[in-house]
C-alpha atoms as a PDB file:
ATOM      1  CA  UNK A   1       9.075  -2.807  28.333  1.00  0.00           C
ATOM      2  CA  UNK A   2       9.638  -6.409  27.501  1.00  0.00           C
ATOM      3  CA  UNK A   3      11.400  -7.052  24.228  1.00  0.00           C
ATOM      4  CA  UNK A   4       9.438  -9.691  22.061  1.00  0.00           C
ATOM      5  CA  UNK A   5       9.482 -10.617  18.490  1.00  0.00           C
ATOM      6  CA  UNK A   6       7.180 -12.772  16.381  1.00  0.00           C
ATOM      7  CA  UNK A   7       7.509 -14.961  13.248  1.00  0.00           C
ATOM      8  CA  UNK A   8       5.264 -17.138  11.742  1.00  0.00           C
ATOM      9  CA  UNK A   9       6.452 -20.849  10.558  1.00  0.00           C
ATOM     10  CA  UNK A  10       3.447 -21.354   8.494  1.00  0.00           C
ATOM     11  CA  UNK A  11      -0.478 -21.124   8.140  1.00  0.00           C
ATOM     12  CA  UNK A  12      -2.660 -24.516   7.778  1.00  0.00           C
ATOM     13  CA  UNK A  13      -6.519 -24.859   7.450  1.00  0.00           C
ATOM     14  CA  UNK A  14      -8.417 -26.874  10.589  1.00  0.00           C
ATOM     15  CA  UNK A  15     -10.529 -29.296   9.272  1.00  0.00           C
ATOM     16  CA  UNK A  16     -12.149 -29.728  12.942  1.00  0.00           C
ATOM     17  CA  UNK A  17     -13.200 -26.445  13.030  1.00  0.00           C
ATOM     18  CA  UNK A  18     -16.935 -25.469  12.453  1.00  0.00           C
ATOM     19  CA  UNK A  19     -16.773 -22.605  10.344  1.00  0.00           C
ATOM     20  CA  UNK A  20     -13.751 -21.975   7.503  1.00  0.00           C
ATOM     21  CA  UNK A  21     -10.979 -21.649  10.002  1.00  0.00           C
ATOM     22  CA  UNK A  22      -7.257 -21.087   8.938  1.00  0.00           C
ATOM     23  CA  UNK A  23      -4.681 -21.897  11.588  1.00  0.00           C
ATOM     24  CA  UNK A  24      -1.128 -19.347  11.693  1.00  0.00           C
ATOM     25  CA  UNK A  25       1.655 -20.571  13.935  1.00  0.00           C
ATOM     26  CA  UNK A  26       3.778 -18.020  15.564  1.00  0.00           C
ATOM     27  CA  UNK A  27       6.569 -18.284  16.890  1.00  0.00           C
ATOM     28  CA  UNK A  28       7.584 -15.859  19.820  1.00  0.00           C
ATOM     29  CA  UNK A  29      11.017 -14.445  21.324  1.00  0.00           C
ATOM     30  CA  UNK A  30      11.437 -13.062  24.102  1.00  0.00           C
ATOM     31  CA  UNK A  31      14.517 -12.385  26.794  1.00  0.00           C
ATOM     32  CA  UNK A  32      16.366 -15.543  27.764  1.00  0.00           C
ATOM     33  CA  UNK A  33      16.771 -14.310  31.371  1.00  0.00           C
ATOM     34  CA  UNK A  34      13.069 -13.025  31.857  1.00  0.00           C
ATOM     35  CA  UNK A  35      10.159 -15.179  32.961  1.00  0.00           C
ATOM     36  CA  UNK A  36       6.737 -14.083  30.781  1.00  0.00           C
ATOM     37  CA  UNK A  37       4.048 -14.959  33.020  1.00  0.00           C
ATOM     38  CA  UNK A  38       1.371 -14.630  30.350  1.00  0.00           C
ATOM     39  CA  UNK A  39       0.874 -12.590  26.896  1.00  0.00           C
ATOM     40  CA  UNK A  40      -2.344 -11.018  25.948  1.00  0.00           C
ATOM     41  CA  UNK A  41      -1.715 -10.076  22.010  1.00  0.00           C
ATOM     42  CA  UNK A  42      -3.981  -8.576  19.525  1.00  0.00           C
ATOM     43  CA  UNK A  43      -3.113  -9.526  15.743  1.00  0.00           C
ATOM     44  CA  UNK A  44      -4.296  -7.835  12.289  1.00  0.00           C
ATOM     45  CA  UNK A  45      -3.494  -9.723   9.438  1.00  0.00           C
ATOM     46  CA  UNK A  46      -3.785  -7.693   6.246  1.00  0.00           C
ATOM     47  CA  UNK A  47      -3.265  -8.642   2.738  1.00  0.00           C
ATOM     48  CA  UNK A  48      -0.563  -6.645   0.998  1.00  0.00           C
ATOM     49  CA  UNK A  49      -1.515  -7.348  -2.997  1.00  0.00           C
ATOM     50  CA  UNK A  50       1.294  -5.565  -4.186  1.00  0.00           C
ATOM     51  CA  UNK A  51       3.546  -7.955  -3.289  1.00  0.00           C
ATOM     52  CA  UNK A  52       2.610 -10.416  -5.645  1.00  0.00           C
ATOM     53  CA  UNK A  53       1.924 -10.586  -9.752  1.00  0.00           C
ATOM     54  CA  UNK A  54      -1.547 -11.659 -11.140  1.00  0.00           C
ATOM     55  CA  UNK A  55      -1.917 -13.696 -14.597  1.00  0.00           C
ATOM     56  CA  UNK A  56      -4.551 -11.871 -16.987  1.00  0.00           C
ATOM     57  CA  UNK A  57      -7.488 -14.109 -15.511  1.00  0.00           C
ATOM     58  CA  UNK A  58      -7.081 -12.993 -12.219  1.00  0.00           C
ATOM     59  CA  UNK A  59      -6.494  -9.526 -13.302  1.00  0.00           C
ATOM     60  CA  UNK A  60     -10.167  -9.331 -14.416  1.00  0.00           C
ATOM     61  CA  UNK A  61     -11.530 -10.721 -12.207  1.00  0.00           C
ATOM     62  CA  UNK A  62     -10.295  -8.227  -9.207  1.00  0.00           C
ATOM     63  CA  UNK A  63     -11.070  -5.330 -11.201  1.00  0.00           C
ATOM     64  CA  UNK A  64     -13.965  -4.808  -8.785  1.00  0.00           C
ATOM     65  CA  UNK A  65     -11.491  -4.147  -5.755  1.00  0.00           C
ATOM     66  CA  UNK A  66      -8.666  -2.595  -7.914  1.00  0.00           C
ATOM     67  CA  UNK A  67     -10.128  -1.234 -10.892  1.00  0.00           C
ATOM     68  CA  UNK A  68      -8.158  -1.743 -14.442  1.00  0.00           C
ATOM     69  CA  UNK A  69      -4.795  -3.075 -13.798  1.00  0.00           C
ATOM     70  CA  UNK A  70      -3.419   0.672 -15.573  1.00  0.00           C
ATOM     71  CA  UNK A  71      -4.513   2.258 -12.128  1.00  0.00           C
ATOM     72  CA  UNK A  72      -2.855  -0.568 -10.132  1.00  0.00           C
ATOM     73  CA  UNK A  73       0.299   1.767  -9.385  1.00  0.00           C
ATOM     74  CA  UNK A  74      -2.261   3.497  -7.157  1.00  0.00           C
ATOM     75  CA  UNK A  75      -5.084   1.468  -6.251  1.00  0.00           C
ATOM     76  CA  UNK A  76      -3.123  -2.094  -4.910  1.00  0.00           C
ATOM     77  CA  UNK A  77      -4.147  -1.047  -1.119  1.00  0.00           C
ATOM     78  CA  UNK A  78      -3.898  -3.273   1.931  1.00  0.00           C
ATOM     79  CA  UNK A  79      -6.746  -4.975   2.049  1.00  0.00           C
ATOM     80  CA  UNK A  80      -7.929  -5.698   5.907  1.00  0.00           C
ATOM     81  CA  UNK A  81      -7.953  -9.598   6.569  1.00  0.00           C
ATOM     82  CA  UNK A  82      -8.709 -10.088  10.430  1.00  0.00           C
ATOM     83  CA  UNK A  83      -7.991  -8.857  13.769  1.00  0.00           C
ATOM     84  CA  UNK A  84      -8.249 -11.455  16.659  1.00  0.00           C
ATOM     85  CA  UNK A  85      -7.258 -11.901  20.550  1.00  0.00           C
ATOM     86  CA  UNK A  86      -4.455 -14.531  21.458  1.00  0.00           C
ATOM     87  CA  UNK A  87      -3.687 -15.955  24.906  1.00  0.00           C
ATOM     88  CA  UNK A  88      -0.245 -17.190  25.383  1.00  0.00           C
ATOM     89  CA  UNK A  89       0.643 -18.891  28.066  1.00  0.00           C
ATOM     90  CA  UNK A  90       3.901 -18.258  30.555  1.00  0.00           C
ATOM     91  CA  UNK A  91       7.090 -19.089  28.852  1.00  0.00           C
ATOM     92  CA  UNK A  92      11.074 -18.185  28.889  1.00  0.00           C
ATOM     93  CA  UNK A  93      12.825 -17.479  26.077  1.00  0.00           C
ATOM     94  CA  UNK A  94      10.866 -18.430  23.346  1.00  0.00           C
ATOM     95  CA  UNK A  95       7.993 -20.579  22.450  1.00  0.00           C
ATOM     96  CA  UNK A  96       5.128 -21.435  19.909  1.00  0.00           C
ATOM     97  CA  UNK A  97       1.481 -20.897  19.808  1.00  0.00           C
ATOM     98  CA  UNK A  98      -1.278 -21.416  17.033  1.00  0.00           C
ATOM     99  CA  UNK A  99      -3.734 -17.929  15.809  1.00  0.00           C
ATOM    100  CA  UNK A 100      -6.737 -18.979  15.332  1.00  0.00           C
ATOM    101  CA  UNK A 101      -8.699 -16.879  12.343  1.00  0.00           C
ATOM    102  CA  UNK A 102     -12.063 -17.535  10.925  1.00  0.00           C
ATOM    103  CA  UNK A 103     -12.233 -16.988   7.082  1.00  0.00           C
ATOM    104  CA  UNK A 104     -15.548 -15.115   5.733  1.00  0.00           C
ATOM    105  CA  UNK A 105     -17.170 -16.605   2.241  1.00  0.00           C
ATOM    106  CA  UNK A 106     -19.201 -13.824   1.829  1.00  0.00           C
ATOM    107  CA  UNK A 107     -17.984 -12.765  -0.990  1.00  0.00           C
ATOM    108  CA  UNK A 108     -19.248  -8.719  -0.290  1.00  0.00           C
ATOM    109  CA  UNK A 109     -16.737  -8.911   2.065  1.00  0.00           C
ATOM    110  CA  UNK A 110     -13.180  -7.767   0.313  1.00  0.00           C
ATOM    111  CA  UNK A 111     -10.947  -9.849   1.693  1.00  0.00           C
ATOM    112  CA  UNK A 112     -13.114 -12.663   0.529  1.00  0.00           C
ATOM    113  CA  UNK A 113     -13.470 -11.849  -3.236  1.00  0.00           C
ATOM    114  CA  UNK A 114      -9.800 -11.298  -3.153  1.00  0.00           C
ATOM    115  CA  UNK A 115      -9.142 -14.893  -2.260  1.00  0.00           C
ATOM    116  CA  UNK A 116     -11.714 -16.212  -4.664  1.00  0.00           C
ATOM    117  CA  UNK A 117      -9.883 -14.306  -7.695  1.00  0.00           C
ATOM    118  CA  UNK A 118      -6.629 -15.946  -7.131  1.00  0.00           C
ATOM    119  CA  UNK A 119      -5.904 -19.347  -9.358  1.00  0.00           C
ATOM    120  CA  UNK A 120      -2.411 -20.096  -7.334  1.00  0.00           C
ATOM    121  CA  UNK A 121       0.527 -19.035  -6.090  1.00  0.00           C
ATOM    122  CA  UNK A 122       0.554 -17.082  -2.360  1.00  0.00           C
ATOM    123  CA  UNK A 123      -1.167 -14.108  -0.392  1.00  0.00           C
ATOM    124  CA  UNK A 124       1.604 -11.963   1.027  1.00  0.00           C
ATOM    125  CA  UNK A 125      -0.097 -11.487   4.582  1.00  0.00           C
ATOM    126  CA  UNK A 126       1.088  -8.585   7.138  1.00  0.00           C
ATOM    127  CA  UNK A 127       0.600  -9.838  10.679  1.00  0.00           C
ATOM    128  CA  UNK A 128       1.169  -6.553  13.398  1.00  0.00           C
ATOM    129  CA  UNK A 129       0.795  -7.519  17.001  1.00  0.00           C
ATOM    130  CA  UNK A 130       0.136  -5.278  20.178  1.00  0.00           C
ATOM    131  CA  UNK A 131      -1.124  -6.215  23.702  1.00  0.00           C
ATOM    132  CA  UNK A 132      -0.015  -6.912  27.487  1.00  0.00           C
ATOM    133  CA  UNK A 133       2.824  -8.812  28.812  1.00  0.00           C
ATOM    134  CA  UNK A 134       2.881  -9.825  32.443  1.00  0.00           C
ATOM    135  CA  UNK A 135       6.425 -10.480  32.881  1.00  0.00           C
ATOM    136  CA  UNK A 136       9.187 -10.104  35.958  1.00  0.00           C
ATOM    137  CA  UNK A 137      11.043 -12.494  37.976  1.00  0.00           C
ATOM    138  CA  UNK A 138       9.018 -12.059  41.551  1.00  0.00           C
ATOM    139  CA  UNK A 139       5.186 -10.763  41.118  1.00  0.00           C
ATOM    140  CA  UNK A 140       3.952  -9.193  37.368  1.00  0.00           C
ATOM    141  CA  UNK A 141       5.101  -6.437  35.674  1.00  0.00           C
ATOM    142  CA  UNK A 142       2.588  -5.075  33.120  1.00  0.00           C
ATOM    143  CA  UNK A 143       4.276  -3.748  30.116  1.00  0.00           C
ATOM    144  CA  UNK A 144       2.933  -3.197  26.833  1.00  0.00           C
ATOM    145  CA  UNK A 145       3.657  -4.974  23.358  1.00  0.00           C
ATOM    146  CA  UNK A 146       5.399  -2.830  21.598  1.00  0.00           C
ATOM    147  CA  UNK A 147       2.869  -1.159  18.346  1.00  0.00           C
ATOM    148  CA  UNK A 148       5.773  -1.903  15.515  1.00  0.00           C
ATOM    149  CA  UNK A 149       6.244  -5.389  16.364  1.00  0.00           C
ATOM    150  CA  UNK A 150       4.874  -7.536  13.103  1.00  0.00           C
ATOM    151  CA  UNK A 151       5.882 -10.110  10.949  1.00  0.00           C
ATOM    152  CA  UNK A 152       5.108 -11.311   7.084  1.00  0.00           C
ATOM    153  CA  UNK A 153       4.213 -14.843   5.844  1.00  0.00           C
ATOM    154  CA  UNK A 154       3.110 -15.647   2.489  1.00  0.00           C
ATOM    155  CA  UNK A 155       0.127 -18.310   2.977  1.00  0.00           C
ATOM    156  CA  UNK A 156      -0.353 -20.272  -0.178  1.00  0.00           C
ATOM    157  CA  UNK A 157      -4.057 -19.656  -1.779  1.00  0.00           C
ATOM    158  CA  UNK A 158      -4.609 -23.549  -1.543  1.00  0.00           C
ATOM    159  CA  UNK A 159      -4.747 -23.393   2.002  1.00  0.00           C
ATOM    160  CA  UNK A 160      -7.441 -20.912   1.975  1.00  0.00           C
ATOM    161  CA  UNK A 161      -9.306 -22.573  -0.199  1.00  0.00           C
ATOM    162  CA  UNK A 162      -9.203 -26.092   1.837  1.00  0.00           C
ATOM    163  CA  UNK A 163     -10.227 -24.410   4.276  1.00  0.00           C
ATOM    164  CA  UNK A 164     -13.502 -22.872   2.419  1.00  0.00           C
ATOM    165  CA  UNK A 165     -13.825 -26.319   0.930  1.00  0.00           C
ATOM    166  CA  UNK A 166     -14.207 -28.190   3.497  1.00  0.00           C
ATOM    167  CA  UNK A 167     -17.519 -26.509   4.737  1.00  0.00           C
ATOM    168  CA  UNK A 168     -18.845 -25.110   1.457  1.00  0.00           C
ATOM    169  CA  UNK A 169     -17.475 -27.502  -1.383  1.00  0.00           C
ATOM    170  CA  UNK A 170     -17.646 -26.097  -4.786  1.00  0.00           C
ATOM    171  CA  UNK A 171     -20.219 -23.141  -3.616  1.00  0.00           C
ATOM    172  CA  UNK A 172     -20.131 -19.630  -3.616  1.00  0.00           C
ATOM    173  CA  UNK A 173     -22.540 -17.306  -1.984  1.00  0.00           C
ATOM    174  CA  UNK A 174     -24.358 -14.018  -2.373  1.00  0.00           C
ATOM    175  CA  UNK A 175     -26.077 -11.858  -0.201  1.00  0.00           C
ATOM    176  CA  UNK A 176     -29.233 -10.508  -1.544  1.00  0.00           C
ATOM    177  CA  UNK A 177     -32.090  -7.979  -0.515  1.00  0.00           C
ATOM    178  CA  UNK A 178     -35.652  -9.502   0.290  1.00  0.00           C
ATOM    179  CA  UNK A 179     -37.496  -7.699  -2.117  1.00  0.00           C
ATOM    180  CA  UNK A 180     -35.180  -9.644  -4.571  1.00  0.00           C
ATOM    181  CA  UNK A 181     -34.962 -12.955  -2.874  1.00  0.00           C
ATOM    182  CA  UNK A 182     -39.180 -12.949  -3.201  1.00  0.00           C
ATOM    183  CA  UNK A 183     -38.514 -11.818  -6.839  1.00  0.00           C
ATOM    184  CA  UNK A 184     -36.196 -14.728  -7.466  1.00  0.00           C
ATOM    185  CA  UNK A 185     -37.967 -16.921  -5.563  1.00  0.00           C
ATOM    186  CA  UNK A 186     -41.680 -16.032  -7.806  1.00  0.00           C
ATOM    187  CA  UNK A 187     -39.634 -16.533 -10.870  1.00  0.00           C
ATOM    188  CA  UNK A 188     -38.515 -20.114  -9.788  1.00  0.00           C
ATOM    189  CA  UNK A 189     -41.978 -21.217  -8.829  1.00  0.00           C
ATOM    190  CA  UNK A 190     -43.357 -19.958 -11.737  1.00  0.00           C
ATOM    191  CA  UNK A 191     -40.975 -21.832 -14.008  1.00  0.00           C
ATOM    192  CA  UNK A 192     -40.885 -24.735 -11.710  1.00  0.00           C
ATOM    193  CA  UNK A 193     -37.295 -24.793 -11.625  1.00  0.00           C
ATOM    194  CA  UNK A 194     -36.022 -27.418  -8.988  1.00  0.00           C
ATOM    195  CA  UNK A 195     -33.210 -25.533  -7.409  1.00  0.00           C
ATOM    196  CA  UNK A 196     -31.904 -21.741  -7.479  1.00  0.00           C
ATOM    197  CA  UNK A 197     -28.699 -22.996  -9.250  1.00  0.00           C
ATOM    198  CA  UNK A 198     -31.252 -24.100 -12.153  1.00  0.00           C
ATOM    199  CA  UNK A 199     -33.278 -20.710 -11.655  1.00  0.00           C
ATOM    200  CA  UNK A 200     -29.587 -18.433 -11.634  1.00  0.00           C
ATOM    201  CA  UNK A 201     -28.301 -20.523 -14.903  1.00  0.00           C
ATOM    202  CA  UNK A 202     -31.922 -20.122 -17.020  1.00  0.00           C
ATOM    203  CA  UNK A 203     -31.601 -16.263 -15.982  1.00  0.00           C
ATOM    204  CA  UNK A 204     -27.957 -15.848 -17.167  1.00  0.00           C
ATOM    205  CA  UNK A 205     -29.132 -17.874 -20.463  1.00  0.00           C
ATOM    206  CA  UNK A 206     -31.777 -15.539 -21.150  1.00  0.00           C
ATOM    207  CA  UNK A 207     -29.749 -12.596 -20.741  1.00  0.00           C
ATOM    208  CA  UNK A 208     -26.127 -13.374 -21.493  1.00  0.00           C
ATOM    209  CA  UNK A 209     -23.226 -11.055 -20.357  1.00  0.00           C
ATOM    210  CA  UNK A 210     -20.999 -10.186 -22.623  1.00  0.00           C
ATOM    211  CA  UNK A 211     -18.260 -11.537 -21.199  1.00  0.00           C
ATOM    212  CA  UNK A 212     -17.312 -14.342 -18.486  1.00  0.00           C
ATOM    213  CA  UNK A 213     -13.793 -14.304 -16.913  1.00  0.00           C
ATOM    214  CA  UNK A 214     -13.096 -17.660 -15.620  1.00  0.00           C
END
């Protein structure tokens, strides 16, 4: 079995990309005296949110995922991010190579409302690798990645949200049944309303929640 270990040096967001993509670079270690031909990895990157404290704001507003912050003791689960397929190319020794993750803004999707809660600070991210090495001095020798290799980064919430921002600026979005998308979308002709963000704010003026956590 070939002995590798992983770190990542830091997470960016691609502003070439064409969908909110964030950008983690690893860095990989191998044996100095073994030739890896190629590397086939599989990553999952989960969030870890008890690694981190929340101001009151952001307390509220993740009371959907968590629940009230007395229950947090119990309820602060890992929260699953991603999982996505790497390529990396023969090297000895050690090298570097960029994971490539799409970001959801569908904010139904957990991960996703996480992020959206946060005002600052950093995501504690747990990154656990498996896969194929091809490795050996004359011909390949398959071996497995080992399942407990994994590594920890803490990705600042900025970069997430550059990322989101630079596709979707200042937007949000919901997913909605038909029956109420026609509903909505009777109300707004009937009122004339030029846009849905005018149709959502007369709604929430004629029946005001109690209370808005910003």
């Amino acid at each position: 079995m070939t002995a590798l270990s992983f770190t990542c040096t830091g997470v960016r967001s691609d502003p070439y990309a064409a969908s909110p993509t964030l950008v983690f670079r690893l860095r990989i270690t191998g044996p100095p005296d073994t030739r890896v031909h190629a590397l086939a990895l599989r990553c999952q990157l989960r969030i870890e949110p008890g690694r981190r404290p929340y101001a009151q704001a952001e307390g509220g507003r993740l009371t959907d995922l968590f629940g009230e912050r007395e229950r947090w003791a119990t309820t602060l689960n890992p929260i699953q991010f991603a999982q996505v397929s790497l390529l990396v190319p023969g090297f000895t020794g050690e090298t570097e190579a960029d994971l490539v993750v799409p970001c959801s803004y569908d904010l139904e999707v957990a991960s996703a409302r996480y992020f959206r809660a946060l005002d600052g600070g950093e995501v504690p991210l747990l990154l656990l690798f498996s896969g194929t090495a091809f490795a050996g001095p004359a011909g390949f020798q398959v071996t497995p990645v080992p399942w407990d290799r994994e590594t920890t980064v803490r990705m600042p919430v900025r970069v997430w949200r550059e990322a989101i921002e630079q596709h979707f600026p200042g937007c949000g979005w919901l997913r909605l049944p038909d029956d109420l998308m026609d509903a909505l979308l009777a109300y707004r002709s009937r009122r004339a309303l030029p846009s849905w963000e005018a149709t959502v704010r007369e709604l929430l003026a004629a029946a005001p929640v109690a209370e808005v956590v910003r």
